[in-house]
N, C-alpha and C. Protein backbone atom coordinates (compact mmCIF):
# COMPACT_ATOMS: atom_id res chain seq x y z
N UNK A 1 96.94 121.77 116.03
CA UNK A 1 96.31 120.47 116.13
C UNK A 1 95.48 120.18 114.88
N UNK A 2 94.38 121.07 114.48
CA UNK A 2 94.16 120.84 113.14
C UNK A 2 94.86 120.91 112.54
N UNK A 3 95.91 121.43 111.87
CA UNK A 3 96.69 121.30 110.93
C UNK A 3 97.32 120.03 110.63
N UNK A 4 97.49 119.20 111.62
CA UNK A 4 98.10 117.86 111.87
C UNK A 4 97.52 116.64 111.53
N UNK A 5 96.02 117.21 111.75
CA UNK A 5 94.92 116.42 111.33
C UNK A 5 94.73 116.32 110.17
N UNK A 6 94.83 117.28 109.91
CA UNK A 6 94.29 117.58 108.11
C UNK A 6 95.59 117.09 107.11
N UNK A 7 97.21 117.09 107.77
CA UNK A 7 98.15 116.62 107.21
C UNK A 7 97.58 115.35 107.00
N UNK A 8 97.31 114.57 108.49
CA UNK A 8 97.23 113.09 108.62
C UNK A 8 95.80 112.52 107.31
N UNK A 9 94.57 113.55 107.31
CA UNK A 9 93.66 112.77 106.24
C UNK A 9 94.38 112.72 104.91
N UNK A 10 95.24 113.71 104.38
CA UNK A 10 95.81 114.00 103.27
C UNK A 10 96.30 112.55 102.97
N UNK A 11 97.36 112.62 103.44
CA UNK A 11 97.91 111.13 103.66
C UNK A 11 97.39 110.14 103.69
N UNK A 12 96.68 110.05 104.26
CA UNK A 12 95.64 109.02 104.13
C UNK A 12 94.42 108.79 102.73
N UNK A 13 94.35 109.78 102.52
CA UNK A 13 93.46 110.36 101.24
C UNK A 13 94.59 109.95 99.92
N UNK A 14 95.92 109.78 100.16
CA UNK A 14 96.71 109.70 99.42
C UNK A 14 97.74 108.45 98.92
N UNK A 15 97.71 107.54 99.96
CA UNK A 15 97.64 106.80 100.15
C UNK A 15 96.40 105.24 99.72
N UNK A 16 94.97 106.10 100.12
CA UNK A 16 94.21 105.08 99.53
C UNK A 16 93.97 105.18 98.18
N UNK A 17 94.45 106.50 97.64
CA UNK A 17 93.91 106.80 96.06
C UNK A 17 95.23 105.27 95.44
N UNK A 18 96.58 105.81 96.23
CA UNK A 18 97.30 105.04 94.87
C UNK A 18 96.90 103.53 95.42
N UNK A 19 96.51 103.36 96.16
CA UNK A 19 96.26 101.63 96.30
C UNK A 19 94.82 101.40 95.43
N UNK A 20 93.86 101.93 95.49
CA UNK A 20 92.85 101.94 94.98
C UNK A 20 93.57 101.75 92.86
N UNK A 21 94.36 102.89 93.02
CA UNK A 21 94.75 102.52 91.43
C UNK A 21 95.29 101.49 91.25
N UNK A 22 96.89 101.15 91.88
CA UNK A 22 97.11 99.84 91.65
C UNK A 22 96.56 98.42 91.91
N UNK A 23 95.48 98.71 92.22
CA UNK A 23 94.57 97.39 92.63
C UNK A 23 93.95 97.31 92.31
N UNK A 24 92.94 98.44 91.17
CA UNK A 24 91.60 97.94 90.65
C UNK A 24 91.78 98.16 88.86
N UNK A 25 93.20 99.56 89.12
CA UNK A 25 92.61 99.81 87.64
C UNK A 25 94.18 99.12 87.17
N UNK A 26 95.25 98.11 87.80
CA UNK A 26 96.10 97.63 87.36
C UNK A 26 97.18 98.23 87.07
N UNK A 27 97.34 99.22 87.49
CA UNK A 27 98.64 100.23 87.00
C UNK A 27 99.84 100.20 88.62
N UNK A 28 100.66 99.53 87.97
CA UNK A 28 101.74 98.94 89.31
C UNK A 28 102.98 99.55 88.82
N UNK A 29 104.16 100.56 89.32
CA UNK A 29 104.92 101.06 89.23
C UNK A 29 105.60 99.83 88.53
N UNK A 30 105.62 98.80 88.69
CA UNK A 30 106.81 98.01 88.38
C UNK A 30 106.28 97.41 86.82
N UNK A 31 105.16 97.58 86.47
CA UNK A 31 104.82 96.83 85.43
C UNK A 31 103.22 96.57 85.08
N UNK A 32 102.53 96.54 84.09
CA UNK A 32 101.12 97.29 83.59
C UNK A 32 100.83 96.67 82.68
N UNK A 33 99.58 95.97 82.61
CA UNK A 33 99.01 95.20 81.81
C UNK A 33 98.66 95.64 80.46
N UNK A 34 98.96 94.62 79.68
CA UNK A 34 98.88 94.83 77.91
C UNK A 34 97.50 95.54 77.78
N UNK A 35 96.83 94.90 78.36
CA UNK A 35 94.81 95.27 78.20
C UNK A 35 94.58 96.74 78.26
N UNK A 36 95.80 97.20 79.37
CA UNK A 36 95.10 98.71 79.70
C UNK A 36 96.37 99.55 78.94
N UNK A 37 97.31 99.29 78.04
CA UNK A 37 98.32 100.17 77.46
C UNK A 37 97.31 100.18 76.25
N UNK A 38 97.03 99.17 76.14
CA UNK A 38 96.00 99.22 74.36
C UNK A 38 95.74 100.70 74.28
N UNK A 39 94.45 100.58 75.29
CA UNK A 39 93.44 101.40 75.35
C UNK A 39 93.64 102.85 75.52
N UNK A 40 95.11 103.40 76.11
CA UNK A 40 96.14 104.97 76.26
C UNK A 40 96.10 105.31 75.29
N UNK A 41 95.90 107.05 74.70
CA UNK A 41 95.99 106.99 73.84
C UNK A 41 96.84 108.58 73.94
N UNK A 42 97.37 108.80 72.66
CA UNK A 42 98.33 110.56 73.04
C UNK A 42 97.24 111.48 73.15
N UNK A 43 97.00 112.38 74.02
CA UNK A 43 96.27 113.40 74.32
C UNK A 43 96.29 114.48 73.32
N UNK A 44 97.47 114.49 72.60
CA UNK A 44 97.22 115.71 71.43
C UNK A 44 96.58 115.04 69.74
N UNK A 45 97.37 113.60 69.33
CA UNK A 45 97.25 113.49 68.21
C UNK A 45 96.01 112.14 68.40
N UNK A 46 95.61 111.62 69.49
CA UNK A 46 94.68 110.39 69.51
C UNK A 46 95.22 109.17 69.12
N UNK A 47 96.97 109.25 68.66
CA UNK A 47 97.62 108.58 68.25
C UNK A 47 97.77 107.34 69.45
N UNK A 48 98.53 106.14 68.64
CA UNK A 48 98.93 104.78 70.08
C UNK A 48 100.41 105.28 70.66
N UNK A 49 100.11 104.84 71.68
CA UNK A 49 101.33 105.29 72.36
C UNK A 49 102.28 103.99 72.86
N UNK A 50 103.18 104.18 72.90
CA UNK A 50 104.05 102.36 72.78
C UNK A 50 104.57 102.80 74.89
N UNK A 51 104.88 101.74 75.27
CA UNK A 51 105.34 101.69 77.02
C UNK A 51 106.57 101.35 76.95
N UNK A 52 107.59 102.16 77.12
CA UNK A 52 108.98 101.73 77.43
C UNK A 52 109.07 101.86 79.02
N UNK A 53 108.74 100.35 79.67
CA UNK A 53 109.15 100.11 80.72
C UNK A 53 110.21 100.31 81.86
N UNK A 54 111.44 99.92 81.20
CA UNK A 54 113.37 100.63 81.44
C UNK A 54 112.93 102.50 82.14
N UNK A 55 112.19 103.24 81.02
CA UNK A 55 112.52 104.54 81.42
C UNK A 55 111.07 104.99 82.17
N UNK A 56 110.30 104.40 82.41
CA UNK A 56 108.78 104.28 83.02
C UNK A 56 108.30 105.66 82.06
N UNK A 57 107.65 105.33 80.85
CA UNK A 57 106.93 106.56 80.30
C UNK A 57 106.43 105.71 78.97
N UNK A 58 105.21 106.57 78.28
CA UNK A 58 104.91 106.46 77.22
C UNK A 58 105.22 107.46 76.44
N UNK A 59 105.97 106.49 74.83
CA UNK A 59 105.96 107.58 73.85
C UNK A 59 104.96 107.66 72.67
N UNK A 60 105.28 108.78 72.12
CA UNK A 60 104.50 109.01 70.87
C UNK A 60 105.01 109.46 69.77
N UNK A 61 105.06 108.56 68.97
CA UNK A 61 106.17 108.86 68.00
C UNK A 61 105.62 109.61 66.70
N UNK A 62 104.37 109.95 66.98
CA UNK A 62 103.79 110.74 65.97
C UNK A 62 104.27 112.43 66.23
N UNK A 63 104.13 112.38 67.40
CA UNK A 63 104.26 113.79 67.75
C UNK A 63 105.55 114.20 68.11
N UNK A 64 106.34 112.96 68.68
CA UNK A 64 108.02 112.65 69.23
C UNK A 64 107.66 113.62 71.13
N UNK A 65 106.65 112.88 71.09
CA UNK A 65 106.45 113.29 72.69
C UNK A 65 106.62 112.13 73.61
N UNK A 66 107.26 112.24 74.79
CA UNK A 66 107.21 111.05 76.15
C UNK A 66 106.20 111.59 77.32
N UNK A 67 105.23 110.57 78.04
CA UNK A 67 104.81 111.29 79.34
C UNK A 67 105.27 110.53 79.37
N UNK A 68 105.16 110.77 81.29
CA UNK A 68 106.16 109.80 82.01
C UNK A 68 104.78 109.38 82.79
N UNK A 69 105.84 108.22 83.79
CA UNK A 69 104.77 106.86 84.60
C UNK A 69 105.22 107.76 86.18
N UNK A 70 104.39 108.39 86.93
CA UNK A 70 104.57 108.96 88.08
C UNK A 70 103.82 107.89 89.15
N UNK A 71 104.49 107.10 89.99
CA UNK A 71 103.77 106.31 91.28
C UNK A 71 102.91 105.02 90.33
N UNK A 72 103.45 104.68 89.30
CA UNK A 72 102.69 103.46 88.68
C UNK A 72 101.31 104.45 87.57
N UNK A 73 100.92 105.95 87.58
CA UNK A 73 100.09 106.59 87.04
C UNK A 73 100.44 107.19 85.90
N UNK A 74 100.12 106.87 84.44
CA UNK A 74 100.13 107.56 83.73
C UNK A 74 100.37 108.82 83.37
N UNK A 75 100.71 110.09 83.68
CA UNK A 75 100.45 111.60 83.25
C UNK A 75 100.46 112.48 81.90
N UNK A 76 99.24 111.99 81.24
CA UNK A 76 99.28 112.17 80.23
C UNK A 76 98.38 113.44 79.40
N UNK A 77 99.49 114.43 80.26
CA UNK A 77 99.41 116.37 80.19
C UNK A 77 100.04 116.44 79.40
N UNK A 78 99.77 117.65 78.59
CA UNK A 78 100.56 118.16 77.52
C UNK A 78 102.02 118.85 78.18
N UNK A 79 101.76 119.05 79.26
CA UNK A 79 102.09 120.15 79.93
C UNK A 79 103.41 119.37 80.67
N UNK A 80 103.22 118.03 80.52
CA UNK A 80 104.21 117.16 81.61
C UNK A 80 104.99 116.36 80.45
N UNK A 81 104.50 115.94 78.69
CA UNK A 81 104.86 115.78 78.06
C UNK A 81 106.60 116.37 77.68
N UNK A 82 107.49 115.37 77.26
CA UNK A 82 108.79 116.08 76.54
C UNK A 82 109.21 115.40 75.28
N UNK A 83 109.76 116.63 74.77
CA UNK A 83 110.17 116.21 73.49
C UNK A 83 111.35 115.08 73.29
N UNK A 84 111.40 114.47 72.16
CA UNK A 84 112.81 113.26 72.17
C UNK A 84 112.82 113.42 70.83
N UNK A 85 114.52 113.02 70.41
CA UNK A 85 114.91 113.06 68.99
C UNK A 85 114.16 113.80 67.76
C-alpha cells in the first residue's frame, strides 16, 4: 500500500514539475521561444548554441556537440551530449 502511494506522489511530483516548466519557463516540446534559446549556452565551451527543431536538440558547432530536447527540457550534460560530423 505504501509503495503505491509513493508511486502515485512520484507521478504526481512529475507531472507538476513538467507543467510547471512548460508554463512558466516556456519550454513546450513542440516549440520554444527565441527569448529563452538566446540565453542557452554550451556547458563546455560557453559557446551559442543554434535549436534545430526537426531533430529536437541543440547544437554546438564549436565543439561539434548536440544535446537533445527531452519532454520539451533542455539536457544540457556533457554526459548526454553527442558528437556530429
Amino acid at each position: 500500500m505504501q509503495n503505491c502511494q509513493l508511486s502515485l506522489k512520484l507521478n504526481l511530483i512529475q507531472y507538476c514539475y513538467r507543467y510547471c516548466i512548460s508554463k512558466y519557463l516556456a519550454f513546450n516540446p513542440l516549440t520554444m521561444k527565441k527569448s529563452l534559446q538566446k540565453i542557452l549556452v554550451c556547458p563546455l565551451c560557453k559557446g551559442t548554441l543554434l535549436y534545430k527543431s526537426r531533430q529536437k536538440e541543440f547544437i554546438c558547432e564549436r565543439d561539434k556537440l548536440t544535446y537533445p530536447v527531452k519532454n520539451g527540457i533542455p539536457v544540457l550534460l556533457a554526459a548526454d551530449a553527442k558528437k556530429f560530423g
